[in-house]
PDB file of N, CA and C in Angstrom:
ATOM      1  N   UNK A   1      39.992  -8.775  45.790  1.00  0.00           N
ATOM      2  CA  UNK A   1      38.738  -8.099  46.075  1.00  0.00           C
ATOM      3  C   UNK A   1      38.995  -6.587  46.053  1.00  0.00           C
ATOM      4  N   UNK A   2      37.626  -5.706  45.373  1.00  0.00           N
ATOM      5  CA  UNK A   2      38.672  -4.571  45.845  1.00  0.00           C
ATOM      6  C   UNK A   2      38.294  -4.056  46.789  1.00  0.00           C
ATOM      7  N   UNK A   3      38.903  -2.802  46.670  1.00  0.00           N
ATOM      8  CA  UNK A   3      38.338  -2.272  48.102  1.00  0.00           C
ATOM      9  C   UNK A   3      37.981  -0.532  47.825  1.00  0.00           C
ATOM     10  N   UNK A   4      37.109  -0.317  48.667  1.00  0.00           N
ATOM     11  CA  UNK A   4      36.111   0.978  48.229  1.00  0.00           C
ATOM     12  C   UNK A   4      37.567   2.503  48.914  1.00  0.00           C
ATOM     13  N   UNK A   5      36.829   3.014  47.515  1.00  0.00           N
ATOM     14  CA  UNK A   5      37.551   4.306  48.096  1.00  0.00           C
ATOM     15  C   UNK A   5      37.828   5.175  49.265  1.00  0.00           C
ATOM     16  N   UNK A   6      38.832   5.704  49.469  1.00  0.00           N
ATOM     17  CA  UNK A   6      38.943   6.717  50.917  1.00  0.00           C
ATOM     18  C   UNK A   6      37.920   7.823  50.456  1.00  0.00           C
ATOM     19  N   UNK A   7      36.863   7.479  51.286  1.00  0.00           N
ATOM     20  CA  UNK A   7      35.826   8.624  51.568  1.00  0.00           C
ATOM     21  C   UNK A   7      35.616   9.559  52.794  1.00  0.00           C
ATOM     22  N   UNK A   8      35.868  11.228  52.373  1.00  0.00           N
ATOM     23  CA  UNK A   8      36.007  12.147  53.547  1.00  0.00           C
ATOM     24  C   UNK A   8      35.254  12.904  53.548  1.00  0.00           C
ATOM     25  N   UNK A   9      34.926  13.050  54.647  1.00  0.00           N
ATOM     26  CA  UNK A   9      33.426  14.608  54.354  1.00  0.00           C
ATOM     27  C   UNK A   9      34.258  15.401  53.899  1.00  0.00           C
ATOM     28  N   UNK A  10      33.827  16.383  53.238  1.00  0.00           N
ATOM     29  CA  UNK A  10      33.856  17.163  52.399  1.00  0.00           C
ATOM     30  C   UNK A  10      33.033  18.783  52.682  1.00  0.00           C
ATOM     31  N   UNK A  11      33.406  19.705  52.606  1.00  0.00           N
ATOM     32  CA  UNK A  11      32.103  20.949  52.649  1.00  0.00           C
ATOM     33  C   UNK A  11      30.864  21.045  51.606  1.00  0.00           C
ATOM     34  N   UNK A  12      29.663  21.334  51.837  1.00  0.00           N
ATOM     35  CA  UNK A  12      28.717  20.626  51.105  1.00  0.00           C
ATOM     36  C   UNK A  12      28.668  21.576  49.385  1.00  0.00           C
ATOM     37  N   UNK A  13      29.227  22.495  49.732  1.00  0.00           N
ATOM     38  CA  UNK A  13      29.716  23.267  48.160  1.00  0.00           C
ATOM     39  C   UNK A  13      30.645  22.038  47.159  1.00  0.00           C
ATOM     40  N   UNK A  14      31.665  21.206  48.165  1.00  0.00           N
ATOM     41  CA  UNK A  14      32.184  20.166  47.122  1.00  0.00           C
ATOM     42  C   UNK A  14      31.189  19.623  46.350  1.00  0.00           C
ATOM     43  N   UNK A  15      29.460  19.190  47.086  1.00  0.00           N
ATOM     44  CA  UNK A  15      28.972  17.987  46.662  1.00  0.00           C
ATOM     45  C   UNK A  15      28.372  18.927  45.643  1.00  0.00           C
ATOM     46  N   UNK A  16      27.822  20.334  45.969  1.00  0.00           N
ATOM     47  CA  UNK A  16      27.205  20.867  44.886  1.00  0.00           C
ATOM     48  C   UNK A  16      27.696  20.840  43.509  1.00  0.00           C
ATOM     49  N   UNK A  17      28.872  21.341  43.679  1.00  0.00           N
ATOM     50  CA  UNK A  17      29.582  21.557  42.411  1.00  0.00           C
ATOM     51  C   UNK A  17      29.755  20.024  41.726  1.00  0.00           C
ATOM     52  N   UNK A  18      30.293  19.192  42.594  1.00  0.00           N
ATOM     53  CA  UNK A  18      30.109  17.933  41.686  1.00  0.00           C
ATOM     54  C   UNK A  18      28.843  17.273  41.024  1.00  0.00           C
ATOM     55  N   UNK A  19      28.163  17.679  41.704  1.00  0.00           N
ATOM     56  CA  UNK A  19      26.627  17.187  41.307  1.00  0.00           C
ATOM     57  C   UNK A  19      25.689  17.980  39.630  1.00  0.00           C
ATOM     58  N   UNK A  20      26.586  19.355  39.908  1.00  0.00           N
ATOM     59  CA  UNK A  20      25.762  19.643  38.643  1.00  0.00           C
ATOM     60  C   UNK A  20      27.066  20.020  37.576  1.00  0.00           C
ATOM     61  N   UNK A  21      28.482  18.787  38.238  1.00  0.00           N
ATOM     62  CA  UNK A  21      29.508  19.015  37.003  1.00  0.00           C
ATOM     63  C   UNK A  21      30.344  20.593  36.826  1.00  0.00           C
ATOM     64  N   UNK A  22      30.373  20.957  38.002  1.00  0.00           N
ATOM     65  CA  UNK A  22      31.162  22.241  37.920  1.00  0.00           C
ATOM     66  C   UNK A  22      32.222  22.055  38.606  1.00  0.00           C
ATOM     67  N   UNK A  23      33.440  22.380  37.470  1.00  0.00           N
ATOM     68  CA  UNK A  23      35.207  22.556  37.829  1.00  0.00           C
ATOM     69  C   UNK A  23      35.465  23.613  38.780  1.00  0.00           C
ATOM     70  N   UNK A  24      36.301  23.194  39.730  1.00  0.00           N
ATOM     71  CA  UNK A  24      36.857  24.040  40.026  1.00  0.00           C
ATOM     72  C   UNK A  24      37.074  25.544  39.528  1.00  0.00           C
ATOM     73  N   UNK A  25      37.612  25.360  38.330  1.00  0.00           N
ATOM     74  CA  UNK A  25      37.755  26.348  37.356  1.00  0.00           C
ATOM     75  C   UNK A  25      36.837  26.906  37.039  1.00  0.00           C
ATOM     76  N   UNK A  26      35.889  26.793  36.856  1.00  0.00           N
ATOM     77  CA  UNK A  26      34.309  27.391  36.610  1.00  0.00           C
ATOM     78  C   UNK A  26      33.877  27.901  37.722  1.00  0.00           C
ATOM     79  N   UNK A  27      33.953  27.380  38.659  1.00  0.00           N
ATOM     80  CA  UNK A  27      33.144  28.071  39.686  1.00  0.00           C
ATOM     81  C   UNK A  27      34.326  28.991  40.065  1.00  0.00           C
ATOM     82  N   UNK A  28      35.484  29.597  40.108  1.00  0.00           N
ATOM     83  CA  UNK A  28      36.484  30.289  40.202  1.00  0.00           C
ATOM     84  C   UNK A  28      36.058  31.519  39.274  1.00  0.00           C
ATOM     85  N   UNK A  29      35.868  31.010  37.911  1.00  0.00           N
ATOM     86  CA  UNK A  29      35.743  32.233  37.298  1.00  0.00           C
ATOM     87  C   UNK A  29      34.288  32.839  37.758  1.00  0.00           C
ATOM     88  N   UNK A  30      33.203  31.773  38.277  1.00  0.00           N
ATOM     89  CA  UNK A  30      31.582  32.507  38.357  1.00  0.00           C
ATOM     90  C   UNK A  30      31.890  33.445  39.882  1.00  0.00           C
ATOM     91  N   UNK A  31      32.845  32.836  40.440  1.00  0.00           N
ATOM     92  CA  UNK A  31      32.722  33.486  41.766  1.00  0.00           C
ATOM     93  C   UNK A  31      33.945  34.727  41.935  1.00  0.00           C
ATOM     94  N   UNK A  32      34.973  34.722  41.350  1.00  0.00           N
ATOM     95  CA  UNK A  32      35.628  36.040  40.810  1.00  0.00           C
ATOM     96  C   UNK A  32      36.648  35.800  41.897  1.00  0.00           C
ATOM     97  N   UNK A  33      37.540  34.626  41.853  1.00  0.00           N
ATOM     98  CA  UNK A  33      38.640  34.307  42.845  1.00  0.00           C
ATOM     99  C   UNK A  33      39.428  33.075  42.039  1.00  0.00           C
ATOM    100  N   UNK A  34      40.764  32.405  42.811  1.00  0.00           N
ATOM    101  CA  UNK A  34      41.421  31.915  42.041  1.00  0.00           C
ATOM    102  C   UNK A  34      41.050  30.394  41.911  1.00  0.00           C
ATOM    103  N   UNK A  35      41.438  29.227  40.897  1.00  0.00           N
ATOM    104  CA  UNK A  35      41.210  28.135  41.006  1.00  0.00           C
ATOM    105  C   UNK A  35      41.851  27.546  42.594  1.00  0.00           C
ATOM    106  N   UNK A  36      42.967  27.967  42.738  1.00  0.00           N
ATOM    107  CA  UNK A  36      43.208  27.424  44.010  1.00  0.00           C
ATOM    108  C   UNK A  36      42.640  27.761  45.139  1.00  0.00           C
ATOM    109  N   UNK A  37      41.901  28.752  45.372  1.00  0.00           N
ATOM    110  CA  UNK A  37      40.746  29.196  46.314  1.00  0.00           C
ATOM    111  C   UNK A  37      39.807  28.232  46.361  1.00  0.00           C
ATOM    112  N   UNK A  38      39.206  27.680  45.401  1.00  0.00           N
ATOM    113  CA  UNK A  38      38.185  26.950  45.166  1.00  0.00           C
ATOM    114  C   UNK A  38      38.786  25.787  46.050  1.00  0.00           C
ATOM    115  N   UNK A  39      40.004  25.173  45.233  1.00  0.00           N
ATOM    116  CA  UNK A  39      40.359  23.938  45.775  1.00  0.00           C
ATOM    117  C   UNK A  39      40.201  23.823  47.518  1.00  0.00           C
ATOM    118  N   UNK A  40      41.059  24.608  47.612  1.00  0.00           N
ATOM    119  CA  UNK A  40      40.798  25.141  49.302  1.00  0.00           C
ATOM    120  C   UNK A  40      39.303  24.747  50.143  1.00  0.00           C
ATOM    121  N   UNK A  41      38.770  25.253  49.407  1.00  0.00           N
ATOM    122  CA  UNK A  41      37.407  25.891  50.575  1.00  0.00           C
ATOM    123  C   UNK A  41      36.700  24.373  50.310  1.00  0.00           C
ATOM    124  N   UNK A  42      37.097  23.613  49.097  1.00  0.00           N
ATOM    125  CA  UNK A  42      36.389  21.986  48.929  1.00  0.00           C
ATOM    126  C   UNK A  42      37.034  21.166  49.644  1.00  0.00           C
ATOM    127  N   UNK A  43      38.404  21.497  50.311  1.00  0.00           N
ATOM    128  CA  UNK A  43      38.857  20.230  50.702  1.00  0.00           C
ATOM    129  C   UNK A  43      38.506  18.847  51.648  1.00  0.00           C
ATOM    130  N   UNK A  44      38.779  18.191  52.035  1.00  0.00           N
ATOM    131  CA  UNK A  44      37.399  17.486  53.118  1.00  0.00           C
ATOM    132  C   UNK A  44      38.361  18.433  54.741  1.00  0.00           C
ATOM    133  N   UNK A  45      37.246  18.569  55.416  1.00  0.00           N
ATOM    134  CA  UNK A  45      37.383  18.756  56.412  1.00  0.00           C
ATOM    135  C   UNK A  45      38.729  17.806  57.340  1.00  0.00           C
ATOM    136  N   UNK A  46      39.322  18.551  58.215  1.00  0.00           N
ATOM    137  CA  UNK A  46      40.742  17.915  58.782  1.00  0.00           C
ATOM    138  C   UNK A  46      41.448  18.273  57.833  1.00  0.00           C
ATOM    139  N   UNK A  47      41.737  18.585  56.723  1.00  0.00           N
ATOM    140  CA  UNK A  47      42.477  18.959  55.631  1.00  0.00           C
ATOM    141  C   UNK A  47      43.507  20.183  56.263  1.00  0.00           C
ATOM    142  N   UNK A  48      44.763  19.919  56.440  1.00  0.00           N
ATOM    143  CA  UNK A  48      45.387  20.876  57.022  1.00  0.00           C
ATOM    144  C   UNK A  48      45.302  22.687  56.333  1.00  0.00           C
ATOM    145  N   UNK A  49      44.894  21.933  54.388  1.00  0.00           N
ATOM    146  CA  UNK A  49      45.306  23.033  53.378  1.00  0.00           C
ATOM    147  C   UNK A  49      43.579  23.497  53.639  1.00  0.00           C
ATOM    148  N   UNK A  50      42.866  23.401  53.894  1.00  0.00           N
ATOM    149  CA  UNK A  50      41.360  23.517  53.904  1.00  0.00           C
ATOM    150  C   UNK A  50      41.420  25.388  54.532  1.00  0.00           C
ATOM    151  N   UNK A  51      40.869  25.768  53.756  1.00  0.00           N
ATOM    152  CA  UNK A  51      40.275  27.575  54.083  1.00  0.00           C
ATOM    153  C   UNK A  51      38.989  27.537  54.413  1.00  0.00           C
ATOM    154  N   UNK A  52      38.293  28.255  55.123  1.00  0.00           N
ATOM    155  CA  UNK A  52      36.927  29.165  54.993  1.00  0.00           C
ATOM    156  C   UNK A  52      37.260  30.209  54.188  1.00  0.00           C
ATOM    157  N   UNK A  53      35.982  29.939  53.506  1.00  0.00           N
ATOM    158  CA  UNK A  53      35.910  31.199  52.738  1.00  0.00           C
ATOM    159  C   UNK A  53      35.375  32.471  53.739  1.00  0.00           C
ATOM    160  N   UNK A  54      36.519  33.939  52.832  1.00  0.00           N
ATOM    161  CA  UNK A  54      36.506  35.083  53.805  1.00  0.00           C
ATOM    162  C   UNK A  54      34.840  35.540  53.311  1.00  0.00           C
ATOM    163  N   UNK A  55      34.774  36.746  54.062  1.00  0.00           N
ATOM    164  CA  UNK A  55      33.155  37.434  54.017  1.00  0.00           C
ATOM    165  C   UNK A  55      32.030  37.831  53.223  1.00  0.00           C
ATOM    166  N   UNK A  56      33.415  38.218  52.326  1.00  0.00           N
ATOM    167  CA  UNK A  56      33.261  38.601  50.114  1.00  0.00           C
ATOM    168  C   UNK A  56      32.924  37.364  49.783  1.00  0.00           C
ATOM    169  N   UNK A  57      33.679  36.859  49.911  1.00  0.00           N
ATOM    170  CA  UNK A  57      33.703  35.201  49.247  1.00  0.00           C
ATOM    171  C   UNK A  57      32.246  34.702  49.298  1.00  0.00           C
ATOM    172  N   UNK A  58      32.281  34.590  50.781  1.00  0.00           N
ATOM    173  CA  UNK A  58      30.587  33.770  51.362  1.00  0.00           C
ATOM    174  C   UNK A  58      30.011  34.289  50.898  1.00  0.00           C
ATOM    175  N   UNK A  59      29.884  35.562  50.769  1.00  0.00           N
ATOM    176  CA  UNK A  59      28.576  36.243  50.060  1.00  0.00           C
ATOM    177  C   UNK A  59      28.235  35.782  48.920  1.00  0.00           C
ATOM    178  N   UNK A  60      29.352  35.905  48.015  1.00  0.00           N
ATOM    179  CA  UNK A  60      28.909  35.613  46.739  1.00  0.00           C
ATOM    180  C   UNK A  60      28.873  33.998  45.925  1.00  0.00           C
ATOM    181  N   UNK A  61      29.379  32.851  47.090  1.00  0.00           N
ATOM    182  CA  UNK A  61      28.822  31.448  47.536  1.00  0.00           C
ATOM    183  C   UNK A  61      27.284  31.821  47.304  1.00  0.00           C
ATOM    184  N   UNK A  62      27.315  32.337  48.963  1.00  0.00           N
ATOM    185  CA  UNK A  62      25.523  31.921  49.026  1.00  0.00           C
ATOM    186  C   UNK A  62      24.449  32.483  47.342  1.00  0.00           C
ATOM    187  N   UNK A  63      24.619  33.751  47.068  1.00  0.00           N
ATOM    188  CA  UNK A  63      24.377  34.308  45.632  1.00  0.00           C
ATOM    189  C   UNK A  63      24.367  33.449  44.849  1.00  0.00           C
ATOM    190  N   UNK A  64      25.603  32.985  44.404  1.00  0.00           N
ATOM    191  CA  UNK A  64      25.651  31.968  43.102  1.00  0.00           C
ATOM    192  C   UNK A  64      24.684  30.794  43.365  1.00  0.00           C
ATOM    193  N   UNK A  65      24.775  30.163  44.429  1.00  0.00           N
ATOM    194  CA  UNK A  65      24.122  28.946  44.931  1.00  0.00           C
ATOM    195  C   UNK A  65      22.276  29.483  45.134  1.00  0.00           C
ATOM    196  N   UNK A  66      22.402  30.300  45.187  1.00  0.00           N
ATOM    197  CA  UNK A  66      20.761  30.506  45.158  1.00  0.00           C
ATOM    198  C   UNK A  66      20.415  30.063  46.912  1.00  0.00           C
ATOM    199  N   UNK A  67      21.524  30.641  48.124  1.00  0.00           N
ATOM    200  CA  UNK A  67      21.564  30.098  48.814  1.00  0.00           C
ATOM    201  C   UNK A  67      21.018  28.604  49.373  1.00  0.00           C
ATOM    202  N   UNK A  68      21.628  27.818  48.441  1.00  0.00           N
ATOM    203  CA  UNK A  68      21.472  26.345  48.772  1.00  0.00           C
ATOM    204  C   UNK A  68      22.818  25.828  49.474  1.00  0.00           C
ATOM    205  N   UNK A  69      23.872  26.895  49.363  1.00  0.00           N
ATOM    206  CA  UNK A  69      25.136  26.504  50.411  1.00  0.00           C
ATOM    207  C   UNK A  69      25.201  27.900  50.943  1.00  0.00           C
ATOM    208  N   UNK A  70      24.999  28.052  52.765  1.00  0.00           N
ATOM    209  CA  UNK A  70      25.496  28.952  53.386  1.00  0.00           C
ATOM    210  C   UNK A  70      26.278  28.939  54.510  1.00  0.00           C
ATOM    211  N   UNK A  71      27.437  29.996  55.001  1.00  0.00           N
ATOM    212  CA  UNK A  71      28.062  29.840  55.963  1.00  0.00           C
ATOM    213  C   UNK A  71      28.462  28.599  56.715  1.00  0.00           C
ATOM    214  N   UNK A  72      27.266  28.527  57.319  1.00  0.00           N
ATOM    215  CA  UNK A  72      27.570  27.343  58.223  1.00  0.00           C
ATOM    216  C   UNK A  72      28.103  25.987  57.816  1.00  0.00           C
ATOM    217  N   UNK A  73      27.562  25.711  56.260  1.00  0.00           N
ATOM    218  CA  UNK A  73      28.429  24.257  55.607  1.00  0.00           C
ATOM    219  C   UNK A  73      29.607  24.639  55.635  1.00  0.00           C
ATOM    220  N   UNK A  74      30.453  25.344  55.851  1.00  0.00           N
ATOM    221  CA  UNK A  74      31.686  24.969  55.781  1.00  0.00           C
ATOM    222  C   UNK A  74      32.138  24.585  57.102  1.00  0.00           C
ATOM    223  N   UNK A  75      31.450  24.833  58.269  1.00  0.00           N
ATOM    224  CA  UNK A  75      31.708  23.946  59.434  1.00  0.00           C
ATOM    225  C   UNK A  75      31.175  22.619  60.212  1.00  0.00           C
ATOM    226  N   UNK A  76      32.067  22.337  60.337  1.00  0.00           N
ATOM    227  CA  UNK A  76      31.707  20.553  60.487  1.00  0.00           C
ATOM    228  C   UNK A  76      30.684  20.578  61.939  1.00  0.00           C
ATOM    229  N   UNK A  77      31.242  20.889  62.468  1.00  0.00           N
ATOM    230  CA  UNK A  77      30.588  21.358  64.227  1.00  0.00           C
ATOM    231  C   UNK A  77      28.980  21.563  63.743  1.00  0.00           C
ATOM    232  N   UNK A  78      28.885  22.837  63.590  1.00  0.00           N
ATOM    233  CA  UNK A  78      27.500  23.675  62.745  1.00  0.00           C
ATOM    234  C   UNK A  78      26.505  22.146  62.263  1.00  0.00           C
ATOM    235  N   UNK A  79      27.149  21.527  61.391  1.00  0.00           N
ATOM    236  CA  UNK A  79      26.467  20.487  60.807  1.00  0.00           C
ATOM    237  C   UNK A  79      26.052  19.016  61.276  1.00  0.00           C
ATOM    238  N   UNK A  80      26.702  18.620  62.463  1.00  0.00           N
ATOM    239  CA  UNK A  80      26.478  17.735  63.378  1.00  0.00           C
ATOM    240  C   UNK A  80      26.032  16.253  62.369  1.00  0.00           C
ATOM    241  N   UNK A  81      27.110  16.374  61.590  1.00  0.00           N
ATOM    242  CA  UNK A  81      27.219  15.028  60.342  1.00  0.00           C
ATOM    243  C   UNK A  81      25.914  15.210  59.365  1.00  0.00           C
ATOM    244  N   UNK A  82      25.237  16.330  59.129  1.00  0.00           N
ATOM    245  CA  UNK A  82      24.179  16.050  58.575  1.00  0.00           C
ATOM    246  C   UNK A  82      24.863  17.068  57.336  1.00  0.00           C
ATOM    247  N   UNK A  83      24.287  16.617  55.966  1.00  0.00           N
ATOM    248  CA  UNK A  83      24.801  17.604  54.569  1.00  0.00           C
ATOM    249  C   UNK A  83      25.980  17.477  54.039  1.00  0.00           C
ATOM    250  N   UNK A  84      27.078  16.515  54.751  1.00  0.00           N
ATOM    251  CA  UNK A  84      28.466  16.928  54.663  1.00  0.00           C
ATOM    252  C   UNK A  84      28.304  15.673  52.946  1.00  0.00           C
ATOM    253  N   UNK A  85      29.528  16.319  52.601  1.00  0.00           N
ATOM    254  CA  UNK A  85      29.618  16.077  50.773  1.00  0.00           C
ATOM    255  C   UNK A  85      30.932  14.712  51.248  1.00  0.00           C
ATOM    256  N   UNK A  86      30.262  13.780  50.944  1.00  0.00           N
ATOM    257  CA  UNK A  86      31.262  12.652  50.790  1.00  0.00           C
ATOM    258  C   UNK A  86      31.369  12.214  50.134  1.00  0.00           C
ATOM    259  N   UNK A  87      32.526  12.437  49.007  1.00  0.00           N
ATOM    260  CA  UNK A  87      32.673  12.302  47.818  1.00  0.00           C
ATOM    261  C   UNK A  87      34.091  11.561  47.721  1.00  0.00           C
ATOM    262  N   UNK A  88      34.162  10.788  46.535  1.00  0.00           N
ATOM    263  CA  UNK A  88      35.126   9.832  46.339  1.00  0.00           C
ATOM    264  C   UNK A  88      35.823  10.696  45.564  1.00  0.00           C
ATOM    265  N   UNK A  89      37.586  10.652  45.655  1.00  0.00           N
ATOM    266  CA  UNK A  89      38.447  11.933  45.507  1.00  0.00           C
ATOM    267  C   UNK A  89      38.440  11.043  43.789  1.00  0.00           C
ATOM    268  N   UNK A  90      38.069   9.629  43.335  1.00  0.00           N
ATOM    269  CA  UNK A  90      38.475   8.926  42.119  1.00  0.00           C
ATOM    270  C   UNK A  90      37.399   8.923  41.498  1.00  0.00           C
ATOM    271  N   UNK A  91      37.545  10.052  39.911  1.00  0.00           N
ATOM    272  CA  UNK A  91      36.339   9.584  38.897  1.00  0.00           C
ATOM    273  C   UNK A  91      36.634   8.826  38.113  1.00  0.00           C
ATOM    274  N   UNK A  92      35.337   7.941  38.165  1.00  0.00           N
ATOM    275  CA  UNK A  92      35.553   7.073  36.512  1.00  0.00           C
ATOM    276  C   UNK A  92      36.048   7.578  35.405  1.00  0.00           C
TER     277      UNK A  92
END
């Protein structure tokens, strides 16, 4: 039988970017920082390697996103389980 993937919340910028198909890498170059920054700030929450993005950064998050991701998604607390990106780490 199988069995369903390890699913972790996530910051809700992960779900964005997956949703309209944007790499890491892409959103690195739209947001003017490194691919591994990106990785960072998506990781699921508890993630020891997991960053907030610094002040520059957020700013130009919320900008790109047309503020549809701000500040506060990147904290789990803030969000009280509601928005969080739970996404399966395995694509087809």
């Amino acid at each position: 039988m199988p069995t369903s993937p390890d699913l972790k919340p996530k910051p809700k910028l992960a779900r964005w970017m997956f949703e309209r198909s944007i790499s890491a890498q892409s959103a690195a170059a739209a947001l003017g920082c490194s691919t591994q920054t990106i990785r960072n700030i998506t990781r699921p929450f508890g993630d020891p390697r997991r960053t907030v993005p610094h002040e520059d950064l957020m700013g130009r998050i919320v900008s790109w996103t047309k503020g549809e991701i701000v500040a506060g998604d990147f904290y789990p607390d803030h969000l009280n389980g509601r928005d969080l990106a739970v996404i399966s780490e395995a694509r087809p």
